[in-house]
C-alpha atoms as a PDB file:
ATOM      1  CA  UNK A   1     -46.755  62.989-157.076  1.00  0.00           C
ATOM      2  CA  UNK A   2     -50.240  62.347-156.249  1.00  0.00           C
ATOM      3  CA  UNK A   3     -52.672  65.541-157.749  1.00  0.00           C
ATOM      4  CA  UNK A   4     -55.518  64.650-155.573  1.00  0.00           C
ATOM      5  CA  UNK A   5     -53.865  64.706-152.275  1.00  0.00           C
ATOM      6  CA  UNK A   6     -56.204  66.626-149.040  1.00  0.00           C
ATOM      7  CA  UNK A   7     -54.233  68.128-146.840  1.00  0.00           C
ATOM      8  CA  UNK A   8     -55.943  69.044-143.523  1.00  0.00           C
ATOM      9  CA  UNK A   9     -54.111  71.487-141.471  1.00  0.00           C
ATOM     10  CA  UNK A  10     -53.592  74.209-138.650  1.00  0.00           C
ATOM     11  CA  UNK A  11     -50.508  76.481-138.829  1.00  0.00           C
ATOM     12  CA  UNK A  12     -50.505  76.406-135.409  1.00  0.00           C
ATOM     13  CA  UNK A  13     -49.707  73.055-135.388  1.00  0.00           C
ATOM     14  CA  UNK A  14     -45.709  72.128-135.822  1.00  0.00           C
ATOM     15  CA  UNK A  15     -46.049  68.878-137.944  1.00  0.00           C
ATOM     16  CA  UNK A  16     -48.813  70.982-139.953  1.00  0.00           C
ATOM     17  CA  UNK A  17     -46.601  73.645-140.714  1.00  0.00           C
ATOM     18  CA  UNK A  18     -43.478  71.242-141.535  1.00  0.00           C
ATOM     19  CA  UNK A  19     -45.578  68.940-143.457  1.00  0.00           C
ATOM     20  CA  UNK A  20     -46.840  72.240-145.723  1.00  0.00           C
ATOM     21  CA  UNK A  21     -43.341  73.393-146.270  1.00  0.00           C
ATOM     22  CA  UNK A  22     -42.305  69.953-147.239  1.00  0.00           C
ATOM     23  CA  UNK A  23     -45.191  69.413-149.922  1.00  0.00           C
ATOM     24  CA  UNK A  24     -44.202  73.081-151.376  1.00  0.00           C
ATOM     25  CA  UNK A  25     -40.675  72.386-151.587  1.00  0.00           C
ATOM     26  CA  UNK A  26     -40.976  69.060-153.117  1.00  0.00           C
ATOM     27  CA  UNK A  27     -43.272  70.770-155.486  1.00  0.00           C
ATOM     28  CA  UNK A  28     -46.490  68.307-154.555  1.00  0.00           C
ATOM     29  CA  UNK A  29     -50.112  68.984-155.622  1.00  0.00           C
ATOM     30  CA  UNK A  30     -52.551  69.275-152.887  1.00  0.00           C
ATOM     31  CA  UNK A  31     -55.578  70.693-151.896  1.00  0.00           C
ATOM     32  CA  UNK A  32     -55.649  72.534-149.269  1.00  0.00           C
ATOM     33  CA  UNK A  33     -58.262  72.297-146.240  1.00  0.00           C
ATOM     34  CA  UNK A  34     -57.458  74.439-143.103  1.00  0.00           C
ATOM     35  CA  UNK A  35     -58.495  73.969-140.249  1.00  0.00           C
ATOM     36  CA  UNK A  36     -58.719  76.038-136.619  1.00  0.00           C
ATOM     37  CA  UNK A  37     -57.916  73.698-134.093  1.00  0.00           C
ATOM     38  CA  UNK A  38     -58.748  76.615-131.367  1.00  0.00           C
ATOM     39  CA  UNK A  39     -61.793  77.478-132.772  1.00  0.00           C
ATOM     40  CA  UNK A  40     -63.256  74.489-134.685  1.00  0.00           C
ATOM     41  CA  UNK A  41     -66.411  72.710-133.441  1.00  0.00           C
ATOM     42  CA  UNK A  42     -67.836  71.661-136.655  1.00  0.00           C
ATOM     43  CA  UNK A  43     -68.889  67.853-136.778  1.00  0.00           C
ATOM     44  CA  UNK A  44     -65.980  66.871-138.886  1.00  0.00           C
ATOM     45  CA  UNK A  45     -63.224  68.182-136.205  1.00  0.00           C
ATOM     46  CA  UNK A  46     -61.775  65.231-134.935  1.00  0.00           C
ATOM     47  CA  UNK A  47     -62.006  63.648-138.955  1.00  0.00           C
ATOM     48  CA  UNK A  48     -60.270  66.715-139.682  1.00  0.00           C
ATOM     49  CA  UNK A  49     -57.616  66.383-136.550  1.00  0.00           C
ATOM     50  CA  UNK A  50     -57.111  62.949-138.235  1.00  0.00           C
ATOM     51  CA  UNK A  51     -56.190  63.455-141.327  1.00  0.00           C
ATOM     52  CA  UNK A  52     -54.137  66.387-140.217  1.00  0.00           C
ATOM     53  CA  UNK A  53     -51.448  64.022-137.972  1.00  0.00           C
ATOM     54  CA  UNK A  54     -52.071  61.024-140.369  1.00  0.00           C
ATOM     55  CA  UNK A  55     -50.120  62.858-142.948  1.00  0.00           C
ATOM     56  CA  UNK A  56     -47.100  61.677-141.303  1.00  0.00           C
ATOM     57  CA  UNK A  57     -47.427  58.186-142.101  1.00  0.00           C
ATOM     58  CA  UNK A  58     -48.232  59.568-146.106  1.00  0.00           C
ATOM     59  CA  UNK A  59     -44.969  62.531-146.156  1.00  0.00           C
ATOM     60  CA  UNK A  60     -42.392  60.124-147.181  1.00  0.00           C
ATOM     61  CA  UNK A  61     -44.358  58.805-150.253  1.00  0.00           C
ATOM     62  CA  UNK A  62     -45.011  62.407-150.988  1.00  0.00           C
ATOM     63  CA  UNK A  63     -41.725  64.567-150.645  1.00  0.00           C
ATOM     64  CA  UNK A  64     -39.029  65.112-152.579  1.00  0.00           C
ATOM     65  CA  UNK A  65     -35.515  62.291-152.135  1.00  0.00           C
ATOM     66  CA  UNK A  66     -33.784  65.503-150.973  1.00  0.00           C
ATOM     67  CA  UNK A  67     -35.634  65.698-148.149  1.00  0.00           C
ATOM     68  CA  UNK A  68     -35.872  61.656-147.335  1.00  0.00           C
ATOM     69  CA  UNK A  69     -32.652  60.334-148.913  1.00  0.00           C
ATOM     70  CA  UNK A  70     -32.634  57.023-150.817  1.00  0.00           C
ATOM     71  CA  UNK A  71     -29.291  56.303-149.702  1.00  0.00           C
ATOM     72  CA  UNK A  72     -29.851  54.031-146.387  1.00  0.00           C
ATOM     73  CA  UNK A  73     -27.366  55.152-143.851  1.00  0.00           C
ATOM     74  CA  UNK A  74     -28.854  58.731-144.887  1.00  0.00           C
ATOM     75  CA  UNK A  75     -32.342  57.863-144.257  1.00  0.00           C
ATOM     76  CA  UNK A  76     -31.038  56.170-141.027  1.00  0.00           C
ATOM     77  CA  UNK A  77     -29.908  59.496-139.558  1.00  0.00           C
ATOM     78  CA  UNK A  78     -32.896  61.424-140.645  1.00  0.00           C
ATOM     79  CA  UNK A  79     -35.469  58.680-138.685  1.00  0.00           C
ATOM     80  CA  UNK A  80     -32.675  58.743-136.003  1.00  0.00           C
ATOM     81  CA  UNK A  81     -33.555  62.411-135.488  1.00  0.00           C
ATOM     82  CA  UNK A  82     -37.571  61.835-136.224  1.00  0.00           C
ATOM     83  CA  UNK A  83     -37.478  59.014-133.489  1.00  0.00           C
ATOM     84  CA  UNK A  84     -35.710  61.369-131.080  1.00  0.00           C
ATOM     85  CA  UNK A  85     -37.982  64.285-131.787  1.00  0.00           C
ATOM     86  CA  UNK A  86     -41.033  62.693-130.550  1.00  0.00           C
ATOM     87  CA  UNK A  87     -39.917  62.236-126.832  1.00  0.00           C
ATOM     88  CA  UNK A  88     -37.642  64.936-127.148  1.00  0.00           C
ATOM     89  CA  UNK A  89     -37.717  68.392-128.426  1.00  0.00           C
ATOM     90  CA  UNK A  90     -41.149  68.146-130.034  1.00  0.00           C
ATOM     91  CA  UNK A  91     -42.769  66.719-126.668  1.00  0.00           C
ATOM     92  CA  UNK A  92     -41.142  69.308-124.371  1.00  0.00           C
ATOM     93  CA  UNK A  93     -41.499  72.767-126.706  1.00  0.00           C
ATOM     94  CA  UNK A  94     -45.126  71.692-127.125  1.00  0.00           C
ATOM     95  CA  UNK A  95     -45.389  71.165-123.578  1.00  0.00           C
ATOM     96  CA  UNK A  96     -43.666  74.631-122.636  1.00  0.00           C
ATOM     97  CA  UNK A  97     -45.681  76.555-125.800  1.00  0.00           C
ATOM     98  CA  UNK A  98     -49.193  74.582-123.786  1.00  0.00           C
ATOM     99  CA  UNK A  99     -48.935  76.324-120.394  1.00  0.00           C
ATOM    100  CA  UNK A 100     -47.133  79.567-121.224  1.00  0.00           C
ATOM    101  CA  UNK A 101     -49.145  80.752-124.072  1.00  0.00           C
ATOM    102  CA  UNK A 102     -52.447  78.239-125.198  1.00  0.00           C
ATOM    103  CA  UNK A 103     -53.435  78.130-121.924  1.00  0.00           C
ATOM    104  CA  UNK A 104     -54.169  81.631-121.519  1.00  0.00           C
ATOM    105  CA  UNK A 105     -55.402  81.832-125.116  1.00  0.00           C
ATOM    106  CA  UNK A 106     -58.006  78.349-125.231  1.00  0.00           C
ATOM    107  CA  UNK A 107     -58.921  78.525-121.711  1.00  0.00           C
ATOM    108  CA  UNK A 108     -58.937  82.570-120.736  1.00  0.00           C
ATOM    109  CA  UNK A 109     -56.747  81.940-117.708  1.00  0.00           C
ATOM    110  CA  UNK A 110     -52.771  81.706-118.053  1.00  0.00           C
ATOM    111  CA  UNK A 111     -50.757  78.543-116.046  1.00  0.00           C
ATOM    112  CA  UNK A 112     -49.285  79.035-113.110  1.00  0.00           C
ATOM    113  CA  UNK A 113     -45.362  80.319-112.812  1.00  0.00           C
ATOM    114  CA  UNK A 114     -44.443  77.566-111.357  1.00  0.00           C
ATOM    115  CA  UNK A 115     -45.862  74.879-113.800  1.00  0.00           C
ATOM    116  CA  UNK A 116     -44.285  76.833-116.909  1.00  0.00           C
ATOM    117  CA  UNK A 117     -40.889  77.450-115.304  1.00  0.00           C
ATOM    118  CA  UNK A 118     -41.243  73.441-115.179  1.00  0.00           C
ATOM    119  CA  UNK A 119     -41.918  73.019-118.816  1.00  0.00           C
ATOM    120  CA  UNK A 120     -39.757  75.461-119.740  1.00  0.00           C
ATOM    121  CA  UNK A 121     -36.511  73.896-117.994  1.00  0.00           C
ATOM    122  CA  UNK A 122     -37.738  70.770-119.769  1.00  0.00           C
ATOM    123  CA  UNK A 123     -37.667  72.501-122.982  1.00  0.00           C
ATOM    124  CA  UNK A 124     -34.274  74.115-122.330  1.00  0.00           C
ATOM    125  CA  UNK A 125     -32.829  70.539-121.741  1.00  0.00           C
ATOM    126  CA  UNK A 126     -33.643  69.641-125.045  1.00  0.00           C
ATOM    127  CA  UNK A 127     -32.451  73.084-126.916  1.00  0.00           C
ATOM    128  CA  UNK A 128     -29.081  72.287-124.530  1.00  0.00           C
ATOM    129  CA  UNK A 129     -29.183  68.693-126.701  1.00  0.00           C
ATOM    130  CA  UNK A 130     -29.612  70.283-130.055  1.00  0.00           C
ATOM    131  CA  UNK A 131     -27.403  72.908-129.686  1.00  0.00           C
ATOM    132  CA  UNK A 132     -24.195  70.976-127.991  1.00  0.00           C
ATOM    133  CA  UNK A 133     -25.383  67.244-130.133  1.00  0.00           C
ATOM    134  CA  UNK A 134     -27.476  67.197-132.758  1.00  0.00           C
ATOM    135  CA  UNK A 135     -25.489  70.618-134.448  1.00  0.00           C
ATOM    136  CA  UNK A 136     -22.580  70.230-132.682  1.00  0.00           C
ATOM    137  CA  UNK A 137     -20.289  68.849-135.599  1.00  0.00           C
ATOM    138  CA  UNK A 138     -22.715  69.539-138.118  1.00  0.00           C
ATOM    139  CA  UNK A 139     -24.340  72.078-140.224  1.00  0.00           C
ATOM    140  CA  UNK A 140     -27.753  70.404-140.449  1.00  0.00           C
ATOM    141  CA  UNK A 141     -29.383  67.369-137.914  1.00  0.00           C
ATOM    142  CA  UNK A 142     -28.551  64.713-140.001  1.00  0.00           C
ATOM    143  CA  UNK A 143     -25.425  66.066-141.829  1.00  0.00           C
ATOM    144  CA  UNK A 144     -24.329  68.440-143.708  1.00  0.00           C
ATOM    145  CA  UNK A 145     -27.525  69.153-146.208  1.00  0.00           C
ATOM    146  CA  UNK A 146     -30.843  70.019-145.200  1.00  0.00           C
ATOM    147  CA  UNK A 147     -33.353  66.859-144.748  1.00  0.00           C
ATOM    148  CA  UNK A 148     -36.979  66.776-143.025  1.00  0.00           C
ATOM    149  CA  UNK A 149     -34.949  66.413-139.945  1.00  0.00           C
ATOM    150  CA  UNK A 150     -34.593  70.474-139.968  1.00  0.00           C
ATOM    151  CA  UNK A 151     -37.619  70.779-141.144  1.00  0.00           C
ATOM    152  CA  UNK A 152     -39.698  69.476-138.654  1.00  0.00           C
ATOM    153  CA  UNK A 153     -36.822  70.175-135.947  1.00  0.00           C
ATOM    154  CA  UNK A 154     -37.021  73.942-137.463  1.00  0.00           C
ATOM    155  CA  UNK A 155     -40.852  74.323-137.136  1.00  0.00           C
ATOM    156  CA  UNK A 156     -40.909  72.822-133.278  1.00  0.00           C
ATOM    157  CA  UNK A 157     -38.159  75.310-132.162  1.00  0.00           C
ATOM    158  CA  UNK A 158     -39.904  78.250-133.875  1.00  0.00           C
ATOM    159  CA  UNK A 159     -43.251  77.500-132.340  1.00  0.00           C
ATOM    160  CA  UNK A 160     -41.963  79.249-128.775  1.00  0.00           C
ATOM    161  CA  UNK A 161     -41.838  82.506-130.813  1.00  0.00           C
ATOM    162  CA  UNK A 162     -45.723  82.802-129.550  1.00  0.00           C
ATOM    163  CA  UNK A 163     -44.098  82.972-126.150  1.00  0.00           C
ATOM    164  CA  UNK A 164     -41.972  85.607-127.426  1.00  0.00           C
ATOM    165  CA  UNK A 165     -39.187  82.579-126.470  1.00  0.00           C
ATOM    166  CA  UNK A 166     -35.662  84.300-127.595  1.00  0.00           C
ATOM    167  CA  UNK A 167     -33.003  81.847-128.517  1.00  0.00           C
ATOM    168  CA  UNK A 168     -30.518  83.640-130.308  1.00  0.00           C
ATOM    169  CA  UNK A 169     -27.892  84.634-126.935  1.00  0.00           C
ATOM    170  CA  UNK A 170     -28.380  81.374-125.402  1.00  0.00           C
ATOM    171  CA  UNK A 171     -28.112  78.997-128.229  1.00  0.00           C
ATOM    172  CA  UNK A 172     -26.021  80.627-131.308  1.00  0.00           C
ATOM    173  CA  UNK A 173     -26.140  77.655-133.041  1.00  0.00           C
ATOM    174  CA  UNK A 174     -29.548  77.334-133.095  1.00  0.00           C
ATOM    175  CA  UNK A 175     -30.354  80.223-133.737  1.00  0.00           C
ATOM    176  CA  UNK A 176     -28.414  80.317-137.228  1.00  0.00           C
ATOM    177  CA  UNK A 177     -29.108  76.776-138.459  1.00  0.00           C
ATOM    178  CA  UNK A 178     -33.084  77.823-138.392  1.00  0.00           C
ATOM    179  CA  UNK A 179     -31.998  81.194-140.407  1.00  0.00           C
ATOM    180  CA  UNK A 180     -30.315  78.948-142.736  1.00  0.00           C
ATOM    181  CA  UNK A 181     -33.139  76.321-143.290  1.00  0.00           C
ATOM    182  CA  UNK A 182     -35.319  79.550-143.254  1.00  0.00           C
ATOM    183  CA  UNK A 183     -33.094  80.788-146.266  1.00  0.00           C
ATOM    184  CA  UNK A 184     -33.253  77.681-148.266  1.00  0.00           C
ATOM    185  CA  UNK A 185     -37.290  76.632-147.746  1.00  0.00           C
ATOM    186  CA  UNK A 186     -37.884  80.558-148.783  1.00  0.00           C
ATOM    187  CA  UNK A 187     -40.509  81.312-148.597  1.00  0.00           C
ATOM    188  CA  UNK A 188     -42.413  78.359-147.796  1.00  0.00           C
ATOM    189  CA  UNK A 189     -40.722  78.128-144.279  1.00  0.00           C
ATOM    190  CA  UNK A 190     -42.205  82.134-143.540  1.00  0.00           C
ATOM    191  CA  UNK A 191     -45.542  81.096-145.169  1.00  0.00           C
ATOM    192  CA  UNK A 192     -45.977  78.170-143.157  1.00  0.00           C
ATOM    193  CA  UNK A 193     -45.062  80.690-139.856  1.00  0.00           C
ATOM    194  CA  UNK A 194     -46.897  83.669-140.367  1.00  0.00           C
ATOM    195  CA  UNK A 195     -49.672  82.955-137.988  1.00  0.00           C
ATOM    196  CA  UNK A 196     -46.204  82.176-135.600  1.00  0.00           C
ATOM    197  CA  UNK A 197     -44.923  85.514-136.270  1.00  0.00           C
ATOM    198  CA  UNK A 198     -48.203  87.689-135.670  1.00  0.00           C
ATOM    199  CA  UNK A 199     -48.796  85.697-132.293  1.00  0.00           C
ATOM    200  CA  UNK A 200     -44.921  86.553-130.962  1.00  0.00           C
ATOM    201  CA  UNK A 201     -45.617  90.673-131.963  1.00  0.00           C
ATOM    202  CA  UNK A 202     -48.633  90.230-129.993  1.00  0.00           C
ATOM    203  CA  UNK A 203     -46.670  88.671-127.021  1.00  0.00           C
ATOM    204  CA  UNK A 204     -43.635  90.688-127.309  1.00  0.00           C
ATOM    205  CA  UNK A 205     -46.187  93.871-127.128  1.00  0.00           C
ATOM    206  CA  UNK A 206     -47.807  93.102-123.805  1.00  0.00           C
ATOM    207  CA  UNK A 207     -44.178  92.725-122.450  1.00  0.00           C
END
């Protein structure tokens, strides 16, 4: 494990907050540099915006086997669900989480109904997949232990809680495979989401 690792980071940023939890777990030494990527308009922003998404080419070196199996046909099913996540559930909660609640927040005026119900139905596609596919026979995305697959998946899904998003009626099994990769990543997975969690009381008290 590599002691002089940077990691640049915003906890309002999914792949941030999954790569953080996956560094803790794994029990890698890094320095820490956060970021605001809201708020920051230093000179080094887009340097730090860099190194803060290049990470994912670096995780795999730098987490533990029991999150990135060595066994092949393991791995295969964890980059199976990676690949997926970029066009899918990743692309369509960030999407949804854009014009329902950064829009309002970054730009001082919220999106229009119409444009979020679109996002949102988007969104819902993709929680229909992972609930009735990816966990359908399964306890975790890529079998039956806990991978980077649920991490990252995890940390995309939990994002909408700024929306004050509910998914527990409407997708059961959701809902309890995050409480269970909350449970094991404890408490690095509530850590990683406390900025999350103040955001959706602040929605869910406007309401």
């Amino acid at each position: 494990m590599d002691s002089t690792l940077e990691y640049y980071f915003d906890f309002l940023s999914q792949p941030s907050r999954a790569l953080y939890i996956l560094l803790k777990a794994s029990g890698t030494k890094f320095e820490a540099k956060p970021i605001n990527l809201l708020e920051d308009k230093s000179s080094n922003y887009f340097l730090d915006l860099f190194h803060c998404f290049n990470l994912n080419c670096l995780a795999k070196d730098q987490i533990s086997n029991a999150f990135y199996p060595i066994d092949l046909h393991q791995r295969a099913r964890v980059d199976e669900f990676l690949s997926w996540q970029h066009t899918g559930i990743r692309t369509s909660c960030s999407l949804y989480f854009r014009f329902q609640w950064v829009q309002e927040k970054a730009f001082g005026s919220p999106a229009s109904e119409a444009k979020v119900a679109k996002y949102r139905k988007l969104m819902e596609k993709d929680l229909d997949l992972m609930e009735n596919l990816w966990l359908k026979d399964t306890g975790y995305l890529a079998g039956n232990k806990l991978t980077a697959a649920d991490v990252f998946g995890a940390c995309e899904i939990e994002q909408i809680r700024c929306c004050g998003y509910e998914i527990k009626n409407k997708y059961p099994k959701i809902y309890s495979w995050i409480e269970k990769v909350r449970h094991e990543l404890h408490p690095f997975f509530n850590e990683a989401h406390r900025m999350v969690y103040m955001y959706e009381k602040e929605t869910k008290s406007k309401l």
